[in-house]
Protein backbone atom coordinates (compact mmCIF):
# COMPACT_ATOMS: atom_id res chain seq x y z
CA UNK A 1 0.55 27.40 -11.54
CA UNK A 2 0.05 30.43 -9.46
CA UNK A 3 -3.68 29.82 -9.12
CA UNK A 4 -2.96 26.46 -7.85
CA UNK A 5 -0.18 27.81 -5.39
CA UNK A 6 -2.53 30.11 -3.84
CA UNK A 7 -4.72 27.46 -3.59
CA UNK A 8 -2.64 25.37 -1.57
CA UNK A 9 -1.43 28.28 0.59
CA UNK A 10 -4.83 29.05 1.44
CA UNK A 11 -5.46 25.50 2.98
CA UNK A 12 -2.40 25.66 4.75
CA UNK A 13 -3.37 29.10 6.49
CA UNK A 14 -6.78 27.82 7.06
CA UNK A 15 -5.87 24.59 8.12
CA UNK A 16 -2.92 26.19 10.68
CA UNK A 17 -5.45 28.10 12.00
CA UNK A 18 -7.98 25.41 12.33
CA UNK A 19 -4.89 23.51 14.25
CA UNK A 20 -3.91 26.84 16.86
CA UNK A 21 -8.20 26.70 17.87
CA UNK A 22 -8.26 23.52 18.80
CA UNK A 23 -4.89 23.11 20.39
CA UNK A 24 -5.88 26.47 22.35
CA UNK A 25 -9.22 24.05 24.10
CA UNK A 26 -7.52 20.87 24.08
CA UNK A 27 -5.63 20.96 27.78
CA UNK A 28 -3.58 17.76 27.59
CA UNK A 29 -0.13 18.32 27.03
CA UNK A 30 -0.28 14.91 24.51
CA UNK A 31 -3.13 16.44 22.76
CA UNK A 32 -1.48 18.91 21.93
CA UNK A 33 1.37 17.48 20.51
CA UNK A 34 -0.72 15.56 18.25
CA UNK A 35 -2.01 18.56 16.75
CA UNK A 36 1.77 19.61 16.21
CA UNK A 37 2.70 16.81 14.67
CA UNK A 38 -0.26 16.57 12.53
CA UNK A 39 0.36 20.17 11.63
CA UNK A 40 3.94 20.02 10.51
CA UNK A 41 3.73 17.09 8.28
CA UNK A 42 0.38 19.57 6.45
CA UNK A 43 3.14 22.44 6.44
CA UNK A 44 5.51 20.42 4.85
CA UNK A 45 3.12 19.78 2.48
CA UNK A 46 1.99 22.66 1.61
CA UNK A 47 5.37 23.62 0.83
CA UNK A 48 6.37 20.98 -1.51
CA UNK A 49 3.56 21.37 -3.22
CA UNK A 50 4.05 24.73 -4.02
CA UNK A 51 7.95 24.09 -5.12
CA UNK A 52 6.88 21.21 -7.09
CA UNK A 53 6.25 23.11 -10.74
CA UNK A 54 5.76 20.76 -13.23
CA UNK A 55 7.39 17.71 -11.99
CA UNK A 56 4.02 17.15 -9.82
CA UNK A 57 1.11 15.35 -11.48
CA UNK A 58 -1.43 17.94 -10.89
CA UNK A 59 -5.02 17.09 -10.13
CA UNK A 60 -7.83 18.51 -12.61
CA UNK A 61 -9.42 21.24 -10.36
CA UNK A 62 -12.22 20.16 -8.60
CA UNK A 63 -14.84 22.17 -9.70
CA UNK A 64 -13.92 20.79 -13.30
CA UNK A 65 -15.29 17.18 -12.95
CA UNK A 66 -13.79 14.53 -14.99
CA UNK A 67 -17.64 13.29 -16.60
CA UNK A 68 -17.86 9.36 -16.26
CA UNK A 69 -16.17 6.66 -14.06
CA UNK A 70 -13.00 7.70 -13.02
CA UNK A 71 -10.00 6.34 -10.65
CA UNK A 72 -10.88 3.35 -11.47
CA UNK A 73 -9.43 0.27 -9.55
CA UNK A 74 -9.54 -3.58 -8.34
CA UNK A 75 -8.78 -5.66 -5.46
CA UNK A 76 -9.13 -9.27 -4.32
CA UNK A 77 -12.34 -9.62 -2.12
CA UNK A 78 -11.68 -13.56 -0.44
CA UNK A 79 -11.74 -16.35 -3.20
CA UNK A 80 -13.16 -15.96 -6.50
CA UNK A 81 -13.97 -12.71 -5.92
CA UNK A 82 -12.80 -9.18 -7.18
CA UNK A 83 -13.97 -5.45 -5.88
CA UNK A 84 -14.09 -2.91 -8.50
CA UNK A 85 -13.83 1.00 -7.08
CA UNK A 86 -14.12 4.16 -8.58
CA UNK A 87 -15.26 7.54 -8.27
CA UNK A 88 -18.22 10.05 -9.98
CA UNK A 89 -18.23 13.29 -9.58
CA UNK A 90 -20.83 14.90 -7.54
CA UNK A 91 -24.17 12.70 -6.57
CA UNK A 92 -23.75 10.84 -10.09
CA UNK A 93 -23.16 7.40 -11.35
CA UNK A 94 -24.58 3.82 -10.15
CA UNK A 95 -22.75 1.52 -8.63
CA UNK A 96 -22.96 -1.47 -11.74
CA UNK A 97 -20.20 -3.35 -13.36
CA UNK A 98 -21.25 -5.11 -16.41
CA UNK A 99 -18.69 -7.92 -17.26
CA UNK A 100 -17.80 -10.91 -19.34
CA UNK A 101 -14.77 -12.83 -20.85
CA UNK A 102 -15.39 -11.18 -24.40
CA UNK A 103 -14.52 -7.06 -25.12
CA UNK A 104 -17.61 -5.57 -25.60
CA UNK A 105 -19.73 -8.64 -24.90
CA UNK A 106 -21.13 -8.64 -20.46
CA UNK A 107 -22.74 -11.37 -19.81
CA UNK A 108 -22.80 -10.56 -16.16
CA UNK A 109 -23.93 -7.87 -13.99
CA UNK A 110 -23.00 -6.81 -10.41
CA UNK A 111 -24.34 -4.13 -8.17
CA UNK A 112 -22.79 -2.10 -4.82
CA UNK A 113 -22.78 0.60 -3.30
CA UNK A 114 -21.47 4.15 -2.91
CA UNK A 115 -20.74 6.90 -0.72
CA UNK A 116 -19.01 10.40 -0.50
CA UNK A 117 -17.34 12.08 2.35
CA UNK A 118 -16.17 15.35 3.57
CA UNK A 119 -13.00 17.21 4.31
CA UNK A 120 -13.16 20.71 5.93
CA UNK A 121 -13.79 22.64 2.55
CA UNK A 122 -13.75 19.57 0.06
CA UNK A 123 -16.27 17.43 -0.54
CA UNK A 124 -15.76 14.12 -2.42
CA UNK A 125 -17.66 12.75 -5.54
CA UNK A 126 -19.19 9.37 -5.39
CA UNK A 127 -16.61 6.37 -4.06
CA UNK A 128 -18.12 3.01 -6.00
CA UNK A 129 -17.40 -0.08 -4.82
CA UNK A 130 -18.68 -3.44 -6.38
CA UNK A 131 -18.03 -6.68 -6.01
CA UNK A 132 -17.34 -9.05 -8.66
CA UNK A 133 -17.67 -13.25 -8.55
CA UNK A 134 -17.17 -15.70 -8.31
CA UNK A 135 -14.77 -15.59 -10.92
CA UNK A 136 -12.15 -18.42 -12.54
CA UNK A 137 -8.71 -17.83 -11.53
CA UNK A 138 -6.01 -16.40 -14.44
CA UNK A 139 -8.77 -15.57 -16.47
CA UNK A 140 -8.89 -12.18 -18.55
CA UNK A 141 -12.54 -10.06 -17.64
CA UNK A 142 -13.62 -6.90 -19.33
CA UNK A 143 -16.18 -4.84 -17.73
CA UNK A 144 -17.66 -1.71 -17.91
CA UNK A 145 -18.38 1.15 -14.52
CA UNK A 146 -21.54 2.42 -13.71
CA UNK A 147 -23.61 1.42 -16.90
CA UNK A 148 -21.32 3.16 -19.13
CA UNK A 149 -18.04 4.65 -19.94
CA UNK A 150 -14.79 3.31 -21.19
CA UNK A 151 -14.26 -0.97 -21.33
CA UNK A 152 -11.06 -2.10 -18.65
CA UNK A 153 -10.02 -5.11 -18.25
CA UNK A 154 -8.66 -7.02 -15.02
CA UNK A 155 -6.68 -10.55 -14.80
CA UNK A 156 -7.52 -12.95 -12.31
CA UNK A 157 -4.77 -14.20 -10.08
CA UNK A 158 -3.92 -17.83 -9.88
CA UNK A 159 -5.66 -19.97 -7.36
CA UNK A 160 -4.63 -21.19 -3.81
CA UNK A 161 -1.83 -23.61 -4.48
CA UNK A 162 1.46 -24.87 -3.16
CA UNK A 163 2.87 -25.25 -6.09
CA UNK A 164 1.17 -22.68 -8.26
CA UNK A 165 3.58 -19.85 -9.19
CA UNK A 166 2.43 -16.10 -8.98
CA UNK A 167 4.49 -13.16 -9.74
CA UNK A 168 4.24 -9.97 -7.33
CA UNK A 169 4.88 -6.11 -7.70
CA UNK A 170 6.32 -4.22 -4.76
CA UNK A 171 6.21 -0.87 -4.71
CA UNK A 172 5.93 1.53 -1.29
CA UNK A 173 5.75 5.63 -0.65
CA UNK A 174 4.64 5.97 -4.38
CA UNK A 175 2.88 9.44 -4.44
CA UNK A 176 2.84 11.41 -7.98
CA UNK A 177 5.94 12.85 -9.11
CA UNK A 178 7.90 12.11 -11.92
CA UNK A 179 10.05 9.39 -10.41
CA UNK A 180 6.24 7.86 -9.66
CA UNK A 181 5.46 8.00 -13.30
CA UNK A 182 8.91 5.87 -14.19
CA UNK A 183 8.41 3.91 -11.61
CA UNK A 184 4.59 3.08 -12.41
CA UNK A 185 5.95 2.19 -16.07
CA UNK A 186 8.72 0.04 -15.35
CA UNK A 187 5.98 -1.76 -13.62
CA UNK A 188 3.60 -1.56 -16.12
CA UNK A 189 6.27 -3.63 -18.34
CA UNK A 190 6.14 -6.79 -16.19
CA UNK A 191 4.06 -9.51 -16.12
CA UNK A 192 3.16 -9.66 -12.38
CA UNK A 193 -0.50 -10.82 -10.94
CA UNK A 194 -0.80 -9.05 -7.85
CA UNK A 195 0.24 -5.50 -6.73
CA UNK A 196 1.48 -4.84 -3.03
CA UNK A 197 1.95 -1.26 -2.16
CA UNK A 198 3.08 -1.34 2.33
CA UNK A 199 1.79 2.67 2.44
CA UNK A 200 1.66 6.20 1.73
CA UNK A 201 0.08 6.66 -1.58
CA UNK A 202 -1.21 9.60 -2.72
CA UNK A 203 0.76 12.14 -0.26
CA UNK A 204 -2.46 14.22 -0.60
CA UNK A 205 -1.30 15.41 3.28
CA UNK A 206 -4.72 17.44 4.01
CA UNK A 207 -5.14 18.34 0.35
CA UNK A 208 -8.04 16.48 -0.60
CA UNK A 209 -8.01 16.93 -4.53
CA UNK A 210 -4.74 14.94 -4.18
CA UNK A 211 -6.32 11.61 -4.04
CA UNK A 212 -8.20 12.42 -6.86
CA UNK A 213 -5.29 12.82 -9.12
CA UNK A 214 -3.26 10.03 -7.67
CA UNK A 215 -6.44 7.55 -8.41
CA UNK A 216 -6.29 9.11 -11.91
CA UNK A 217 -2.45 8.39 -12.07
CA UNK A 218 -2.42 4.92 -11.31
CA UNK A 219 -5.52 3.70 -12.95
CA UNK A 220 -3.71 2.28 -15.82
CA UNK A 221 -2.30 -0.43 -13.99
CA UNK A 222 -4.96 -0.53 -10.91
CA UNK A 223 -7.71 -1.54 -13.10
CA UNK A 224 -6.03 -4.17 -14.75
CA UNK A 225 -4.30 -5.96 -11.69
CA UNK A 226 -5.58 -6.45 -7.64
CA UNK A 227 -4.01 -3.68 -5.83
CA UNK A 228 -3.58 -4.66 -2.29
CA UNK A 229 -2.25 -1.72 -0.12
CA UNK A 230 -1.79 -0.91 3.77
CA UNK A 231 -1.54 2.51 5.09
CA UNK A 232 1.14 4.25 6.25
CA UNK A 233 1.76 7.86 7.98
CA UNK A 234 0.99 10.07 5.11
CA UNK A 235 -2.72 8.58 5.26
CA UNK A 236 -3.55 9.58 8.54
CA UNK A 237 -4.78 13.27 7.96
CA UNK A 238 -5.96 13.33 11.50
CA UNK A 239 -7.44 16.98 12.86
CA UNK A 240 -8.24 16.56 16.11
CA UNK A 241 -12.50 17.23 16.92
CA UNK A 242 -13.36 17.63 13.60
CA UNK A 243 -11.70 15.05 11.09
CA UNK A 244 -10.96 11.13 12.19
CA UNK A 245 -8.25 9.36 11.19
CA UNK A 246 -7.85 7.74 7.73
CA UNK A 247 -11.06 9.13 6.12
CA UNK A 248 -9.94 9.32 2.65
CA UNK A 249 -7.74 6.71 3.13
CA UNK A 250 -10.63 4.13 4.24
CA UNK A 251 -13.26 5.32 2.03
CA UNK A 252 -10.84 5.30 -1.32
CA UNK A 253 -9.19 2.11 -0.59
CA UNK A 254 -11.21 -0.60 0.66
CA UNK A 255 -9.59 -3.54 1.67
CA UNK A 256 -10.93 -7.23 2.05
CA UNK A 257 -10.25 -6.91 6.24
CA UNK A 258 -13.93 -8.17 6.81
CA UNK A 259 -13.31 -11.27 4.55
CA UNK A 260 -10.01 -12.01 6.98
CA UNK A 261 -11.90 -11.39 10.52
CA UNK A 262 -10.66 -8.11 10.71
CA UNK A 263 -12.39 -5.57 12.49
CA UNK A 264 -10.41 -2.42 10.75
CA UNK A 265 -9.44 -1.85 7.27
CA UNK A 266 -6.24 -1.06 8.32
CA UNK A 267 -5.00 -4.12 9.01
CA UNK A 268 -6.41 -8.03 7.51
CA UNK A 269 -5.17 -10.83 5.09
CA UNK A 270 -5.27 -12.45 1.86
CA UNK A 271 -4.09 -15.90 0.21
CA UNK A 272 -3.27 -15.98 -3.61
CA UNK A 273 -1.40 -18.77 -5.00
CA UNK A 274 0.77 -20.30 -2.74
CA UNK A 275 1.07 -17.28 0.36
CA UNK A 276 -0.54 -15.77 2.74
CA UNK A 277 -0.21 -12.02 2.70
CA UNK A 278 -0.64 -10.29 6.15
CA UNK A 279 -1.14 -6.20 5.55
CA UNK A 280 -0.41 -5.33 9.03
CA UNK A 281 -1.21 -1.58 10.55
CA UNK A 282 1.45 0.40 11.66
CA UNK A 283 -0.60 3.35 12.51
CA UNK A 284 -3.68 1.24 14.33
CA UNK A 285 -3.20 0.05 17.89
CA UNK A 286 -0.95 -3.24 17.76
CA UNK A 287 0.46 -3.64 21.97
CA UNK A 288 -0.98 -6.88 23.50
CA UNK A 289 -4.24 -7.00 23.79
CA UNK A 290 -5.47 -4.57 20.92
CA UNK A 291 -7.98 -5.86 18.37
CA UNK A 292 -5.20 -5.74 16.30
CA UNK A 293 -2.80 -8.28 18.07
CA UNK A 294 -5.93 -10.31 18.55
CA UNK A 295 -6.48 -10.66 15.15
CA UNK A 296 -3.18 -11.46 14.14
CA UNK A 297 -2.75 -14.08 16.50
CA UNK A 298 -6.26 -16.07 15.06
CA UNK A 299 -5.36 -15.65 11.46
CA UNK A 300 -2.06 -17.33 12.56
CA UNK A 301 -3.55 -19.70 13.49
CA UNK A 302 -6.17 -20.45 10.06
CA UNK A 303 -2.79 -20.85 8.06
CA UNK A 304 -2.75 -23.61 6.58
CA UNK A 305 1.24 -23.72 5.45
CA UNK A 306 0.42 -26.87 3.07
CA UNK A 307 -1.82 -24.93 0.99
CA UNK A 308 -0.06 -21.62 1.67
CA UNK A 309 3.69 -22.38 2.24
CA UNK A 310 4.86 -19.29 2.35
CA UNK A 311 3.95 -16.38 4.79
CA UNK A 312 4.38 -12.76 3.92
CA UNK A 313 4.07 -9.10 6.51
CA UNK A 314 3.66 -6.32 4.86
CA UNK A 315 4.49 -2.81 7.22
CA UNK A 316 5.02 0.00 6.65
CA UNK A 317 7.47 1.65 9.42
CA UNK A 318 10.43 -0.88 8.95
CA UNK A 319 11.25 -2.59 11.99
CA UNK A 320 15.09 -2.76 10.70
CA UNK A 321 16.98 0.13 9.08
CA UNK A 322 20.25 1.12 9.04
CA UNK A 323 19.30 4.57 7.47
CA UNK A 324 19.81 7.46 9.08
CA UNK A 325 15.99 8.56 8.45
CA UNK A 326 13.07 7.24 10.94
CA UNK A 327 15.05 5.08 13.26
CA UNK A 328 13.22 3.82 15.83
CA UNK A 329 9.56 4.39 14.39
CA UNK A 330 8.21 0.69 14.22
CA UNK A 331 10.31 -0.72 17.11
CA UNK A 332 7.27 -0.45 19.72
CA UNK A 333 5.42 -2.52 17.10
CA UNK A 334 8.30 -4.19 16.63
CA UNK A 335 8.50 -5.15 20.81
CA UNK A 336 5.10 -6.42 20.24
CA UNK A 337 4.76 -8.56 17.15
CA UNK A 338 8.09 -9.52 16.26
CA UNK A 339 8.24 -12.81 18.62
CA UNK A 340 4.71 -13.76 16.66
CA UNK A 341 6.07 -13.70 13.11
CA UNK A 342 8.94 -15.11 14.26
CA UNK A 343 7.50 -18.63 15.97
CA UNK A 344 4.74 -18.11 12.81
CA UNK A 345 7.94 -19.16 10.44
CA UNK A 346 6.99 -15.98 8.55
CA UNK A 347 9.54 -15.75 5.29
CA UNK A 348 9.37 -12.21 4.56
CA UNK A 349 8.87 -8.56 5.63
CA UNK A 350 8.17 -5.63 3.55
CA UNK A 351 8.06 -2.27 4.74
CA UNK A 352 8.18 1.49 3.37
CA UNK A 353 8.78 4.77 5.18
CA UNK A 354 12.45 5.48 4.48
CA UNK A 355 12.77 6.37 0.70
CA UNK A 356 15.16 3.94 0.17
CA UNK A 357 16.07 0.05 -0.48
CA UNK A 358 17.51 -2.37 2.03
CA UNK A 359 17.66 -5.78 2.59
CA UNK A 360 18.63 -7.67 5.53
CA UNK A 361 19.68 -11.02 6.87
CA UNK A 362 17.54 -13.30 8.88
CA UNK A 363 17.86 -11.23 12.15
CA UNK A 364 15.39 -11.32 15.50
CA UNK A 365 15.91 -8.72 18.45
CA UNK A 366 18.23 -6.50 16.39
CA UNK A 367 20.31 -9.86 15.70
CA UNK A 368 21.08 -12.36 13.06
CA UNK A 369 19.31 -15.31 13.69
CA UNK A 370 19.22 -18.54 11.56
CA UNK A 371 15.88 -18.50 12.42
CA UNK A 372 14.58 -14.87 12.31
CA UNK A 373 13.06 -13.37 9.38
CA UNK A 374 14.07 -11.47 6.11
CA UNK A 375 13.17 -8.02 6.43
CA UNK A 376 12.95 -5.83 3.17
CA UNK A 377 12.48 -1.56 2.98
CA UNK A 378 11.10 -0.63 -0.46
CA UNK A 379 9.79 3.19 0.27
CA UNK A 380 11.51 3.84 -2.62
CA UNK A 381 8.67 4.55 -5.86
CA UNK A 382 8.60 7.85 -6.03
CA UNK A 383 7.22 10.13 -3.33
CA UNK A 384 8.11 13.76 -3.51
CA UNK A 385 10.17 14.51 -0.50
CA UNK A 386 13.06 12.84 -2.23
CA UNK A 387 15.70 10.11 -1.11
CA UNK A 388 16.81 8.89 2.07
CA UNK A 389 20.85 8.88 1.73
CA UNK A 390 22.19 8.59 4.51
CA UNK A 391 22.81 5.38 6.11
CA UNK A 392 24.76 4.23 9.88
CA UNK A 393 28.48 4.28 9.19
CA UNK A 394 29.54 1.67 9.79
CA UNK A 395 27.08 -0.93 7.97
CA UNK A 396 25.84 -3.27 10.35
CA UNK A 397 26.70 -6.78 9.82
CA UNK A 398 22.62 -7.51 9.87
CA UNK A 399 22.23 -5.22 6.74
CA UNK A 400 22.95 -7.04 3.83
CA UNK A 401 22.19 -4.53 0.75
CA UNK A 402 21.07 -0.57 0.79
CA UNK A 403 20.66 1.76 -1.74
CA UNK A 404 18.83 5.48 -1.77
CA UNK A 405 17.46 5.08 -5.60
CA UNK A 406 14.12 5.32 -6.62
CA UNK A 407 12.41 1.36 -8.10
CA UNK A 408 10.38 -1.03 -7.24
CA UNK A 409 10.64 -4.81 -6.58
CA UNK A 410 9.14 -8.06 -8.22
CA UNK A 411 8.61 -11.28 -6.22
CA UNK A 412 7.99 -14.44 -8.03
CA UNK A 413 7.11 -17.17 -6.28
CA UNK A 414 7.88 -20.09 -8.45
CA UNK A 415 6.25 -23.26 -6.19
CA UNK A 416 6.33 -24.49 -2.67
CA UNK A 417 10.09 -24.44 -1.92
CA UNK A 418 11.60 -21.59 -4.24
CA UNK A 419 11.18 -17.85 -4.63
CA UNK A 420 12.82 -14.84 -6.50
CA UNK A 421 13.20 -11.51 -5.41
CA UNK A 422 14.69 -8.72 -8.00
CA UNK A 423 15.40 -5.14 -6.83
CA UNK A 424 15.12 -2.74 -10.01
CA UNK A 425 16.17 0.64 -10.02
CA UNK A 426 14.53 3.60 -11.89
CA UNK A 427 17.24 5.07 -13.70
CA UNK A 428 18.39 1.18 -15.46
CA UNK A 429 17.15 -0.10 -18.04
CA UNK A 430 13.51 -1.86 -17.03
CA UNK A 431 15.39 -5.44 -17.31
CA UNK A 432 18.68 -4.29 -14.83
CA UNK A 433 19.04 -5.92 -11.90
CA UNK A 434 20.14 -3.95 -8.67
CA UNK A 435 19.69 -6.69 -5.99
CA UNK A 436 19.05 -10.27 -6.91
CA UNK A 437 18.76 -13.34 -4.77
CA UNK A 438 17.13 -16.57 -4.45
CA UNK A 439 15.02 -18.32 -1.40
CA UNK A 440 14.88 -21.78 -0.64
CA UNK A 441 12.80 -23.95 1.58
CA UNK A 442 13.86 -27.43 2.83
CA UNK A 443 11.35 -29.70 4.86
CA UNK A 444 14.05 -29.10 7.57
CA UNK A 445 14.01 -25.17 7.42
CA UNK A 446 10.12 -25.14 6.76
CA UNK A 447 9.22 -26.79 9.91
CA UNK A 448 12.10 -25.07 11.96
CA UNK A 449 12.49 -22.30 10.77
CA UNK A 450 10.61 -20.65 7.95
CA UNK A 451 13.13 -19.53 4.56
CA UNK A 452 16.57 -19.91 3.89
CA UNK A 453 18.49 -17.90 1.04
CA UNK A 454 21.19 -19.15 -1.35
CA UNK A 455 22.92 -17.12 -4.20
């Protein structure tokens, strides 16, 4: 434990002093309050990690290499189609999945590519990504990484359908602490198809080797089921002139944004069963006019609500909260997107960033509205600077549910006028309910307005 403290507290001296350089030749006054920022959040940090002790899941050290595949994880890749990921240490490994219907019998081969990056001091093993199809839909495939290795297995989701049913996992601001680990196995006890995670994942803040363990943390259930994710603030690890934005982030966790038109793996779609998922980017440029707004407004446009009836944003700085904690941090994205979703009929919004739950009514422009959308903050799976719990006094009348406890949601999606959303929390019993309701679409509320709730 010691070794690994010092370890830490070197990065954060070098890393400081890496941040007082370049804020001494940077002469805008805006520059350098992006270093400070950037520099605070890798102070903070550095000091939870070193109070963590043993509730922390602590990477293997690096220069110990985990032999074989490792982090190993899936994603949907358009129709039919399924990316495998994972990670080799050092220059080793080929990028090969060997797969078939039958444990220990692959019929089928696929090849990718790889890559490795650099962080200051760190320097990656091998990222793998391969891509699988096409595949049947709700079909069980066991395959094997790079030649070798241990056999996973994956599920297929269920097709594009109106009235095909499909069962989601919610789950934001996870990072690797203990309340991660209950929350990860609560999860890991329901049948669900598709994983959703609206950012901050690892909370690896500057400290590279921190991805590595949270890949190893989550593989369980990441290599069995898609794991579609956005990023939030904690995946920046900007340092201005020497590191870009979202490097680990982007090279870890490929997303299908190409197969959506997207320019930018931080932001794109998917359709699975009867939705359409939008994973928008609170951290890329989203005012009028940005690739970003672009791009939203011609996948808008490509929905096709017959197939896809219902229409899902996933954020992570909520646009509505009545906690106390990072008010007003997605309200210029917010100003700029909200109208779209809005005359879009869009059913839903998830969001993360304050580690707690809350669910709201229909609202638009900070107002209920019969025909505004449900917005939902789930930040709650686990990350280690604790709970959010303080919330506005008194509640507003838009807020219809909030609680600071650590869980996870589900969100089935039974066929193409009813869905169910279930709030657990950690500390109940896996099959508790904390916040319950049903939504209901009528021909009249579909082509006016979107959703409408009962129960």
């Amino acid at each position: 434990m010691l070794q690994r403290c010092l370890s830490v507290q070197v990065w954060a001296v070098f890393l400081i002093v890496i941040a007082v350089v370049v804020a001494h030749y940077m002469s805008s006054a805006n520059s350098k309050r992006v270093v400070e920022e950037n520099w605070e959040s890798c102070k903070e940090a550095c000091t939870a990690l070193a109070k963590a002790g043993s509730s922390y899941v602590h990477p293997r050290d690096h220069k110990d290499p985990i032999p074989g595949p490792q982090q190993v994880h899936v994603s949907l890749a358009g129709p039919y189609q399924m990316k495998v990921s994972w990670v080799t240490s050092g220059s080793t490994g080929i990028s090969r999945v060997d797969y078939g219907r039958t444990p220990g019998l692959y019929d089928r081969y696929a090849e990718g590519t790889s890559e490795s990056y650099s962080f200051l001091l760190y320097k990656s093993g091998q990222v793998h990504n391969v891509l699988l199809g096409p595949l049947e839909a709700s079909t069980l495939y066991y395959y094997k990484c790079g030649g070798g290795g241990p056999e996973y297995s994956f599920k297929t989701p269920p097709p594009v359908g109106a009235e095909i049913p499909i069962t989601f996992a919610i789950a934001g601001d996870l990072g690797q602490t203990e309340w991660t680990s209950a929350t990860l196995n609560h999860i890991q006890q329901a049948d669900y198809d598709v994983l959703i995670l609206p950012g901050d994942l690892s909370y690896a803040d500057y400290y590279q080797p921190l991805w590595d363990s949270f890949g190893q943390l989550v593989e369980p259930l990441a290599s069995s089921r898609p794991w579609m994710v956005t990023q939030g603030n904690h995946e920046i690890e900007r340092i201005p002139l020497l590191i870009d934005p979202f490097r680990a982030y982007n090279m870890r966790w490929s997303m299908p944004y190409k197969e959506s038109g997207s320019d930018s793996n931080l932001y794109y779609s998917f359709e699975v069963s009867g939705s359409h998922i939008l994973m928008l980017g609170s951290y890329a440029k989203f005012d009028r006019g940005s690739n970003q707004y672009k791009w939203l407004l011609a996948d808008l446009a490509k929905v096709n609500r017959t197939a896809t009836p219902w229409l899902i944003a996933v954020i992570h700085a909520p646009w509505y909260s009545s906690n106390s904690k990072h008010q007003g941090d997605g309200e210029q994205m917010r100003k700029s997107m909200e109208l779209i979703l809005k005359e879009a009929n869009v059913d839903l919004v998830f969001a993360g960033h304050v580690h707690a739950y809350e669910r709201t009514a229909k609202i638009f422009d900070w107002k209920a509205d019969d025909c505004g959308v449900y917005h939902m903050t789930i930040g709650d799976g686990g990350n280690r600077e604790g709970l959010a719990r303080e919330f506005m006094d008194p509640k507003p009348a838009w807020s219809l549910f909030r609680e600071a406890s650590f869980g996870y949601g589900i969100l089935q999606i039974l066929n193409s006028t009813h869905a169910h959303w279930i709030w657990h929390r950690n500390q109940d019993n896996s099959s508790a309910v904390g916040d319950d309701l049903w939504l209901t679409k009528t021909s009249k509320s579909s082509s006016l307005c979107g959703a409408t709730i009962t129960g």
